[in-house]
Protein backbone atom coordinates (compact mmCIF):
# COMPACT_ATOMS: atom_id res chain seq x y z
CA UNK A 1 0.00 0.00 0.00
CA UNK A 2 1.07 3.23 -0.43
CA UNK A 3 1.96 6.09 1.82
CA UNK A 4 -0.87 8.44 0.89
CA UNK A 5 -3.13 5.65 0.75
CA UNK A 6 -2.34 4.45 3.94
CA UNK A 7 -2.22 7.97 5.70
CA UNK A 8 -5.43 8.70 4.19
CA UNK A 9 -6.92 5.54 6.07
CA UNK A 10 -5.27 6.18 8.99
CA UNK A 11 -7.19 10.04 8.74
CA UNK A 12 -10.42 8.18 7.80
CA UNK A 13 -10.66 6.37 10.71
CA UNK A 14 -9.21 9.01 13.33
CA UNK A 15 -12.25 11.40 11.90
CA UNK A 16 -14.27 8.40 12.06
CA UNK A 17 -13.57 7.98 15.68
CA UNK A 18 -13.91 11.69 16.31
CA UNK A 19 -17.46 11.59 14.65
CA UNK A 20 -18.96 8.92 16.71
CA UNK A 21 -17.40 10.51 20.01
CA UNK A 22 -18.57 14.22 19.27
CA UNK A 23 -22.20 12.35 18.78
CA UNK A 24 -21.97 10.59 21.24
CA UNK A 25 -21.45 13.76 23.71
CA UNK A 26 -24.33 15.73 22.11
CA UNK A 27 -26.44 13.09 22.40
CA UNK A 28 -25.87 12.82 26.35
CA UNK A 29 -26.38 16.53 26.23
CA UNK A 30 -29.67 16.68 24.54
CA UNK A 31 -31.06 13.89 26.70
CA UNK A 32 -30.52 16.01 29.71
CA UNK A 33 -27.58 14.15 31.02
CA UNK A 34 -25.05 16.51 31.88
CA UNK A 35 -23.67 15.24 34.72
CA UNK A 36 -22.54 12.23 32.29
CA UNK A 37 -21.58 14.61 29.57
CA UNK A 38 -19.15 16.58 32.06
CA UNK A 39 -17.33 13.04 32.67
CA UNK A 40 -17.11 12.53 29.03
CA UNK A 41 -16.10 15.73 28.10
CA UNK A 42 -12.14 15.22 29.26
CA UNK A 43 -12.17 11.97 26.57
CA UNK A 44 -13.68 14.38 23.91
CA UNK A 45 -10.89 16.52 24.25
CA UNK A 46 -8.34 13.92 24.77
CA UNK A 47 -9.56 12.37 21.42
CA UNK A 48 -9.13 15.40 19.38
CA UNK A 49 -5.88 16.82 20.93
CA UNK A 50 -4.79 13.22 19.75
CA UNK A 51 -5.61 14.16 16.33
CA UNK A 52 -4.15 17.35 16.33
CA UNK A 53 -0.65 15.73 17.35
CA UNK A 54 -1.01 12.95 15.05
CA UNK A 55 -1.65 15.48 12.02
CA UNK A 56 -5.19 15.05 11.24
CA UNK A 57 -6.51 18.09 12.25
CA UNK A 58 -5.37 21.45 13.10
CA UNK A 59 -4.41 23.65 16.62
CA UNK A 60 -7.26 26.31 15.76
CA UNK A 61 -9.95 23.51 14.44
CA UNK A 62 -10.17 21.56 17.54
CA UNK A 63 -9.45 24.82 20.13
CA UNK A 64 -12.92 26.10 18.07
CA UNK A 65 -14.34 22.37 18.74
CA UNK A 66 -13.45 22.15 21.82
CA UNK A 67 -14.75 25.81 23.53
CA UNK A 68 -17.89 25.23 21.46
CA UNK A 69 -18.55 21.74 22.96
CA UNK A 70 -17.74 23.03 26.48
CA UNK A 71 -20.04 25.82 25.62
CA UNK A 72 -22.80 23.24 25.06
CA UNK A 73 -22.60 21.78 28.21
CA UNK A 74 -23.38 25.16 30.27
């Protein structure tokens, strides 16, 4: 396999990932759960801090993502 090819995979699946976990949160939000969605916030942001360092996305993308999900909890 290619390098490209492969990276690109590797980026599919890390925004993949991402996806599902930002749902996830909003979903535990919109049910009225926020005492759950305050413990699962710290993965959230663990998960995309991961993807800035592996590449995938930028510093300013998931600082935007990250204030505007903490913003949806209060």
């Amino acid at each position: 396999m290619r390098g490209n090819a492969r990276k690109q995979q590797h980026n599919r699946s890390v925004k993949s990932n991402l996806r599902r976990v930002e749902k996830d949160y909003r979903a535990l939000i919109t049910a009225g759960k926020k005492d759950e969605a305050a413990k699962s916030l710290p993965a959230v942001h663990s998960a995309l801090d991961k993807a800035v360092k592996s590449g995938v996305l930028s510093r300013p993308t998931v600082n935007r993502k990250k204030s505007r999900l903490a913003t949806a909890l209060k």
